[in-house]
C-alpha atoms as a PDB file:
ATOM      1  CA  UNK A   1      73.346-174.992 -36.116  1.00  0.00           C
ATOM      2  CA  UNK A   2      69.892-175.095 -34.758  1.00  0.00           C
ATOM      3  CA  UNK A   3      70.896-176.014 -31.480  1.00  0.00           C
ATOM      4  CA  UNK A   4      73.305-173.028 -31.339  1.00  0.00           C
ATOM      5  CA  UNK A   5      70.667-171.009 -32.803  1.00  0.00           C
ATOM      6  CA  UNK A   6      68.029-171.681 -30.168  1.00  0.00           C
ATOM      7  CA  UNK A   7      70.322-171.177 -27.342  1.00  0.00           C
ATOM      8  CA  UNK A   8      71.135-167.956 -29.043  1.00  0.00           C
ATOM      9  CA  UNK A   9      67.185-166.788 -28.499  1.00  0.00           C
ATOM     10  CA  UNK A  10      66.978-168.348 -25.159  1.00  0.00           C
ATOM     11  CA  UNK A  11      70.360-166.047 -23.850  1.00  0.00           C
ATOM     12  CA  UNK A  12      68.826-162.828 -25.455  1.00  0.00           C
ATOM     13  CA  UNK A  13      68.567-159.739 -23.053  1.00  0.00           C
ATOM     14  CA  UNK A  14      67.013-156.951 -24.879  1.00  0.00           C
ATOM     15  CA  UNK A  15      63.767-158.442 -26.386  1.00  0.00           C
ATOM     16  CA  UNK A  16      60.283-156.363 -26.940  1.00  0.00           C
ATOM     17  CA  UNK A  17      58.722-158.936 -24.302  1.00  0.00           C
ATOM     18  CA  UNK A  18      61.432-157.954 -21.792  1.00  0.00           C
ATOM     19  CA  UNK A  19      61.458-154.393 -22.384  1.00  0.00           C
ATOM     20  CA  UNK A  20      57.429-154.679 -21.833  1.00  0.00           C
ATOM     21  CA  UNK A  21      57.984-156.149 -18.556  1.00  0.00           C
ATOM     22  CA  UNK A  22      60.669-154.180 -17.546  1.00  0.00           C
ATOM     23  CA  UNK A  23      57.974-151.320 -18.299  1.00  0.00           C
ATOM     24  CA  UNK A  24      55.523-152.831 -15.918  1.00  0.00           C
ATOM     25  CA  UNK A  25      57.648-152.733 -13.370  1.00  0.00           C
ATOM     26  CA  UNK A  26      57.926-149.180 -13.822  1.00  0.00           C
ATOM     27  CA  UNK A  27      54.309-148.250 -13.813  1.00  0.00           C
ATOM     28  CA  UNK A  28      54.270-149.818 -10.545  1.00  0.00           C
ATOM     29  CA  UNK A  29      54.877-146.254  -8.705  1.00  0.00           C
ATOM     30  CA  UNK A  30      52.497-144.507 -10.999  1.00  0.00           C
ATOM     31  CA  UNK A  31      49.750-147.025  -9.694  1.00  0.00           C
ATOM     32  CA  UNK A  32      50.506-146.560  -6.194  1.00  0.00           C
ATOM     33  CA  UNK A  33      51.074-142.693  -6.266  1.00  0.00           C
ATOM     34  CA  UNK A  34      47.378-142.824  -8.552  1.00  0.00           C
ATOM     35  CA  UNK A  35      45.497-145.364  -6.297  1.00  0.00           C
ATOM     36  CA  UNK A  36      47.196-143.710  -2.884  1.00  0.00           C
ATOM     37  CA  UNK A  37      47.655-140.362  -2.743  1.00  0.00           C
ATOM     38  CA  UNK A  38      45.478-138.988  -5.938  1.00  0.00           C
ATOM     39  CA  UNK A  39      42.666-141.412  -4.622  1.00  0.00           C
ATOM     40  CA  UNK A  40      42.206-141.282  -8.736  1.00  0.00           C
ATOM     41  CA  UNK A  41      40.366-145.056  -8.535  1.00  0.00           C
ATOM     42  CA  UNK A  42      39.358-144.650 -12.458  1.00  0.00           C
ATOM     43  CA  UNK A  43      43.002-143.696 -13.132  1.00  0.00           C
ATOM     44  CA  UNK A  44      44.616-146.206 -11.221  1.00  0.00           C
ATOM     45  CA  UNK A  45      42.039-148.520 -12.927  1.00  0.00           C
ATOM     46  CA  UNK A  46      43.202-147.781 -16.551  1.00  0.00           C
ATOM     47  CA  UNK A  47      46.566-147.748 -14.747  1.00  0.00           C
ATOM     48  CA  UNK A  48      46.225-151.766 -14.265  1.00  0.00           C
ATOM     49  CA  UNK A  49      44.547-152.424 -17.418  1.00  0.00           C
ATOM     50  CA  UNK A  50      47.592-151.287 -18.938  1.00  0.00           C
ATOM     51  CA  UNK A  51      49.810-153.037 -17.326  1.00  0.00           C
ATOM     52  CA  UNK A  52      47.811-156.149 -17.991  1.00  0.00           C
ATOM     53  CA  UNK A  53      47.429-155.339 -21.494  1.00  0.00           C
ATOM     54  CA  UNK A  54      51.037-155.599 -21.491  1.00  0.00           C
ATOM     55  CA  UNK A  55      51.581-158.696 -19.934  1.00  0.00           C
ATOM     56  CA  UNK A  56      49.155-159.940 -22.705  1.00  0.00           C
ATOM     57  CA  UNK A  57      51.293-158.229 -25.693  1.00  0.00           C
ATOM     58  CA  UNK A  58      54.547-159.222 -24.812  1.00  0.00           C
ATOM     59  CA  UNK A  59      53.577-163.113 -24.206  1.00  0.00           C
ATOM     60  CA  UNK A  60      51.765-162.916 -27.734  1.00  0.00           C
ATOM     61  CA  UNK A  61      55.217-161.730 -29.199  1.00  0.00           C
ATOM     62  CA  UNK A  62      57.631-163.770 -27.256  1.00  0.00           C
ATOM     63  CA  UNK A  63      55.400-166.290 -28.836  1.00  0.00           C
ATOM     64  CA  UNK A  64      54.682-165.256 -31.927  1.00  0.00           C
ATOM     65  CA  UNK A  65      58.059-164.139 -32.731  1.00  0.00           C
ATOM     66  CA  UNK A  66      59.957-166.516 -31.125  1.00  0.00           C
ATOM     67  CA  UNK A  67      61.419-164.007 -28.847  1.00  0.00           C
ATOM     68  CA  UNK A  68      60.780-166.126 -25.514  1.00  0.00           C
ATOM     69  CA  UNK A  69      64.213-166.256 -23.562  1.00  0.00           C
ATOM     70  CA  UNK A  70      65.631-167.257 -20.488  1.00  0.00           C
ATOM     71  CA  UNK A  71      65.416-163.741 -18.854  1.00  0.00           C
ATOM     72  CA  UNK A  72      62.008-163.163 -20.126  1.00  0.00           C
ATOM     73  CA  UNK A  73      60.586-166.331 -18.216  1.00  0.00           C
ATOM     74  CA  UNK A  74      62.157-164.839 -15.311  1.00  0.00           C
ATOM     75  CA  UNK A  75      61.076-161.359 -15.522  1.00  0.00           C
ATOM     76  CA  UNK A  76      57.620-161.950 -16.982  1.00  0.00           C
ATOM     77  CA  UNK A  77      56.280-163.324 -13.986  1.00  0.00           C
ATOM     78  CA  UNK A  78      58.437-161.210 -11.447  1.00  0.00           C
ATOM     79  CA  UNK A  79      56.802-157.978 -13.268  1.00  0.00           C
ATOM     80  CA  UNK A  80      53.383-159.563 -12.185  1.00  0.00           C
ATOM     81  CA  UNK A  81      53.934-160.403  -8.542  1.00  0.00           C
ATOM     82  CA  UNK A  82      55.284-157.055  -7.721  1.00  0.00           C
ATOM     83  CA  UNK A  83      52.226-155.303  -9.541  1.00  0.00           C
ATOM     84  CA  UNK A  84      49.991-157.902  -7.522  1.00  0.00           C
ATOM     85  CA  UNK A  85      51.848-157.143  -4.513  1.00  0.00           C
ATOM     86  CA  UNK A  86      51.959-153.674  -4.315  1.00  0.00           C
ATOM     87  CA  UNK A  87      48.170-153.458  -5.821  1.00  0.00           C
ATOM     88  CA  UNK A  88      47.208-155.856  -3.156  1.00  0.00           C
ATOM     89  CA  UNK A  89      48.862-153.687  -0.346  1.00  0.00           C
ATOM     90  CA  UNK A  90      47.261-150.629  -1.331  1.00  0.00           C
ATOM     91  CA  UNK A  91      43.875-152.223  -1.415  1.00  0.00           C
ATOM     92  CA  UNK A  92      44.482-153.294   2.182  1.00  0.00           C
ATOM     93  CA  UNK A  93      44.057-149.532   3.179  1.00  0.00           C
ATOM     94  CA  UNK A  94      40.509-150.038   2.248  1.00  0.00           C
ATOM     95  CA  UNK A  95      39.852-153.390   2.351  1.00  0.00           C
ATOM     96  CA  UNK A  96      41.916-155.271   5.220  1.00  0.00           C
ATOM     97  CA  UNK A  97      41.388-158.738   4.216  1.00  0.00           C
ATOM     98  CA  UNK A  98      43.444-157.699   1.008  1.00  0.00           C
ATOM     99  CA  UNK A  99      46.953-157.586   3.544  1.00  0.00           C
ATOM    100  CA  UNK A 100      46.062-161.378   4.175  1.00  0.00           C
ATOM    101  CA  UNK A 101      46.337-162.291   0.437  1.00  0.00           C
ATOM    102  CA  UNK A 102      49.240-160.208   0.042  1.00  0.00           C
ATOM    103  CA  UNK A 103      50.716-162.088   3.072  1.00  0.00           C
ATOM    104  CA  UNK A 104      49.395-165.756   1.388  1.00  0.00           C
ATOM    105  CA  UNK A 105      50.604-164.270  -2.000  1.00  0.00           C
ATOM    106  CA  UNK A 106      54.342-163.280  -0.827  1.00  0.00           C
ATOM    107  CA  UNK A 107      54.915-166.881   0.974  1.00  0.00           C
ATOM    108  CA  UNK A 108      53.775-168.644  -1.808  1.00  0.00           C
ATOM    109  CA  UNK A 109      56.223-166.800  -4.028  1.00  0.00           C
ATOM    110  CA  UNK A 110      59.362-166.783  -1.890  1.00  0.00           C
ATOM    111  CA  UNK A 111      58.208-170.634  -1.194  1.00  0.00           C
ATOM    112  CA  UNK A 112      58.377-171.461  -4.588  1.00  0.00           C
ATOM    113  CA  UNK A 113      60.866-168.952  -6.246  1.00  0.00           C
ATOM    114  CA  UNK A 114      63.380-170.941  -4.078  1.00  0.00           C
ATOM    115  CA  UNK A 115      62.415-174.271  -4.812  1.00  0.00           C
ATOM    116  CA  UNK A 116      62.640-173.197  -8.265  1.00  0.00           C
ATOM    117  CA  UNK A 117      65.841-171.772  -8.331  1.00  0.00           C
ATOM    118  CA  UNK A 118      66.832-175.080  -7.089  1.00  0.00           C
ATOM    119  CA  UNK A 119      64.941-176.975  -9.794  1.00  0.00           C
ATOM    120  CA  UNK A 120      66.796-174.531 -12.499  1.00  0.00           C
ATOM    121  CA  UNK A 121      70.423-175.456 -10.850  1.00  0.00           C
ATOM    122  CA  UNK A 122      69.852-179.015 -11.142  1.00  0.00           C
ATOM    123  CA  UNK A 123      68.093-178.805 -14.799  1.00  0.00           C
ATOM    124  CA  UNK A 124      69.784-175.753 -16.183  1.00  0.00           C
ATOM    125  CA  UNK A 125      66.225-175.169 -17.894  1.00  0.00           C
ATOM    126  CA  UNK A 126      63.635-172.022 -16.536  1.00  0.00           C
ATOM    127  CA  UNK A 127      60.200-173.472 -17.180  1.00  0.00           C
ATOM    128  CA  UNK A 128      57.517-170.976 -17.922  1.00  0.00           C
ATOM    129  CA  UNK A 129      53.947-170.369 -16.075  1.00  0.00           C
ATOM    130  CA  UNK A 130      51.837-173.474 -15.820  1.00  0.00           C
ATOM    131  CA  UNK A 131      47.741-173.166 -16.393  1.00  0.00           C
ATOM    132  CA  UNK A 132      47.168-173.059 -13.128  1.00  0.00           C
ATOM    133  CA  UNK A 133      49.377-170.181 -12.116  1.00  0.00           C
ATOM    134  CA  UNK A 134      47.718-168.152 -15.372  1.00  0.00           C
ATOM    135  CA  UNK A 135      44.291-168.661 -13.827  1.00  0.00           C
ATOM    136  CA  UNK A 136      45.309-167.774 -10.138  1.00  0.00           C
ATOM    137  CA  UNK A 137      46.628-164.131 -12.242  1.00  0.00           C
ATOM    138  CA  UNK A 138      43.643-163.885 -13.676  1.00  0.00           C
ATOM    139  CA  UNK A 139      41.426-164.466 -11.038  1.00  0.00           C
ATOM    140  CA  UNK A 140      43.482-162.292  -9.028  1.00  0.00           C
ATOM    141  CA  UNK A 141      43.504-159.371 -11.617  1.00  0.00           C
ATOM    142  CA  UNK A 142      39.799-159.421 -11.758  1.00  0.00           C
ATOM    143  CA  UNK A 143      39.426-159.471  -8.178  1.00  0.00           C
ATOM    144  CA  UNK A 144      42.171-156.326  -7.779  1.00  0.00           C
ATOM    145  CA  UNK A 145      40.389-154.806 -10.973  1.00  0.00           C
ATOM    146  CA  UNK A 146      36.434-154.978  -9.524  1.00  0.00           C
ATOM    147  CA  UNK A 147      37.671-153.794  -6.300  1.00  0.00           C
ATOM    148  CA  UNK A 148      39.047-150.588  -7.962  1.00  0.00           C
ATOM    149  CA  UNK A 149      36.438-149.693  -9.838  1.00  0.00           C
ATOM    150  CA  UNK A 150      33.838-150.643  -7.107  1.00  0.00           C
ATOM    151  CA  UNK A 151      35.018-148.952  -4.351  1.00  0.00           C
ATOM    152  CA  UNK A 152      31.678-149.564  -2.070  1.00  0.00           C
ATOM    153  CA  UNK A 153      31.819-153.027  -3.027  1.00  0.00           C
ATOM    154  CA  UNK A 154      29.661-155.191  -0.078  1.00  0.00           C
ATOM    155  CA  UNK A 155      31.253-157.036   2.085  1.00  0.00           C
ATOM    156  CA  UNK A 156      29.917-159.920   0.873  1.00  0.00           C
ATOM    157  CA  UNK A 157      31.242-160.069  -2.253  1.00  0.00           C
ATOM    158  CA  UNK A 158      34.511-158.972  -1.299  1.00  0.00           C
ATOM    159  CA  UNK A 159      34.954-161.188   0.945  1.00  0.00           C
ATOM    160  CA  UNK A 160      34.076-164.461  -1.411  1.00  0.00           C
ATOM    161  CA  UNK A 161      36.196-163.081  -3.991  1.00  0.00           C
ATOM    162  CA  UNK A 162      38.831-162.895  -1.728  1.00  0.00           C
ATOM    163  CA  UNK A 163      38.434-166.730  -0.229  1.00  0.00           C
ATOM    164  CA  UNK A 164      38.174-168.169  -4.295  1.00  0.00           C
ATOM    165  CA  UNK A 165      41.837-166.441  -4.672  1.00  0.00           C
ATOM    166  CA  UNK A 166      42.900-167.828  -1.861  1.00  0.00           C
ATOM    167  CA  UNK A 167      41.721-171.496  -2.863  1.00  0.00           C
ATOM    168  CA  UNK A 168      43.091-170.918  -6.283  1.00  0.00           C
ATOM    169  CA  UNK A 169      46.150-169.453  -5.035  1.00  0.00           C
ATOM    170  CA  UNK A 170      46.522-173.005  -2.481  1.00  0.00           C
ATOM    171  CA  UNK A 171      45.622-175.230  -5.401  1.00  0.00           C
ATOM    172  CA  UNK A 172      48.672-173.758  -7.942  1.00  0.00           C
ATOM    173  CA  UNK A 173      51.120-173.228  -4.975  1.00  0.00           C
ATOM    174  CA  UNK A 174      50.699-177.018  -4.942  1.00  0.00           C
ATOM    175  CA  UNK A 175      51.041-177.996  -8.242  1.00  0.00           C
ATOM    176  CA  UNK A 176      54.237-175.966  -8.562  1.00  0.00           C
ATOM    177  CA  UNK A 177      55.713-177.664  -5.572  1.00  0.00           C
ATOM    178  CA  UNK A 178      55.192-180.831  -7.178  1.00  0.00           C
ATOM    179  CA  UNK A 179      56.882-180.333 -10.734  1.00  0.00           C
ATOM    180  CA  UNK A 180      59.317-178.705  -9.042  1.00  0.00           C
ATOM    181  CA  UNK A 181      59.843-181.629  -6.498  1.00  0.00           C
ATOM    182  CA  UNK A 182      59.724-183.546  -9.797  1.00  0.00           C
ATOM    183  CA  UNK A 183      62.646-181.929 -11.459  1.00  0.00           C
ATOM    184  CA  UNK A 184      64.338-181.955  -8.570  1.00  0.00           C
ATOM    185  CA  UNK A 185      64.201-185.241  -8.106  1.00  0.00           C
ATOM    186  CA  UNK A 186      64.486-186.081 -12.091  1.00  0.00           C
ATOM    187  CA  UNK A 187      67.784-184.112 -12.137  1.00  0.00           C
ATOM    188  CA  UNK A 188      69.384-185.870  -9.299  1.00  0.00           C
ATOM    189  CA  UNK A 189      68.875-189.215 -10.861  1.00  0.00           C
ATOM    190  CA  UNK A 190      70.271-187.883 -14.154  1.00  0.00           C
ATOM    191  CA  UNK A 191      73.381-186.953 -11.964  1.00  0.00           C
ATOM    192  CA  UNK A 192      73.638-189.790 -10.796  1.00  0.00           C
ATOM    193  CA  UNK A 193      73.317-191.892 -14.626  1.00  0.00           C
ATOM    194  CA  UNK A 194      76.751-189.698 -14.768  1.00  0.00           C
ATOM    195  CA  UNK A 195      74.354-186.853 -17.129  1.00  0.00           C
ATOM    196  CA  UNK A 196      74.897-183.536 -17.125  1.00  0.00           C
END
C-alpha cells in the first residue's frame, strides 16, 4: 500500500512545484523583452530574483509536502537552464565572454541530459540535482545577478567571475558523468543477474 502510494506521488503531473516551474519558464520572455529591448536592468533584475525565488519555493514544497515527482525532477532543472541560457545570451550583448559560458553551459547540458536519459532507461529512476550542480546554479545566478545590476562592472571582475563558473561548471559536469557512468554500468549488471 505504501509502495503503490509512493509511486502514486512520484507519477503526479499537476503539483504546486511543477506549476512553479512551469511559471519560470514563462517569465523567460518577460526577462528577455525587460533586459533587451526596455534596457530596464533593475526590472529585469527583480525579474530574476523572482524566478529564483521560485525555484527556492517550489523545492521547499516538493519537499516539505512530499510533492517531489518524477516530472518535477525533470522540469525543475530544465526551467533553470533555459532561464540561465537565455539570461546568459542576453548578457553576451554586453559582455561577450558571457556567449562562451552559454556555449560551455549548453554542451554540458545536452552532454549530460543524454547520458542521463540513458541512465533513467536502464534504472527506471530520475535522480534529482547533486550538491555540486546546486552550487554551479548558484554561483552562476550570482554571477548573471551582479552583472545586471552592475552594468559598468570592470573587466576584471567580470572576467574572474566568469573563469570560477567555468571551473565550477567543469568540476559538476564531471561528477555527473560519473554517477551517471555508474548507473549505467550498475543497471547493466542488474540485467544481467536476470533483474529488472
Amino acid at each position: 500500500m505504501n509502495e503503490h502510494t509512493s509511486s502514486e506521488r512520484e507519477n503526479r503531473i499537476i503539483t504546486i512545484p511543477n506549476i512553479l516551474s512551469v511559471c519560470r519558464i514563462l517569465i523567460i520572455p518577460v526577462f528577455i523583452w525587460a533586459y533587451c529591448f526596455r534596457k530596464e536592468y533593475l526590472l529585469a533584475f527583480l525579474i530574476l530574483c523572482l524566478s529564483g525565488a521560485t525555484d527556492l519555493v517550489d523545492g521547499f514544497i516538493a519537499r516539505t509536502f512530499h510533492m517531489v515527482s518524477n516530472l518535477g525532477k525533470a522540469l525543475d532543472p530544465i526551467a533553470d537552464k533555459l532561464t540561465q541560457g537565455a539570461v546568459l545570451l542576453c548578457l553576451g550583448i554586453r559582455f561577450p565572454q558571457m556567449f562562451f559560458l552559454a556555449g560551455l553551459l549548453a554542451a554540458k547540458e545536452i552532454t549530460t541530459g543524454l547520458i542521463s536519459l540513458s541512465a533513467i532507461r536502464k534504472t527506471k529512476e530520475v535522480k534529482s540535482a547533486d550538491w555540486h550542480g546546486k552550487i554551479t546554479t548558484c554561483l552562476l545566478y550570482f554571477t548573471m545577478l551582479l552583472h545586471i545590476l552592475w552594468s559598468d562592472i570592470t573587466q576584471t571582475a567580470s572576467i574572474l567571475l566568469t573563469a570560477l563558473c567555468i571551473v565550477m561548471m567543469v568540476i559538476s559536469f564531471m561528477m555527473y558523468f560519473h554517477r551517471n557512468i555508474t548507473l549505467l554500468r550498475s543497471g547493466e549488471s542488474s540485467n544481467d543477474r536476470g533483474y529488472t
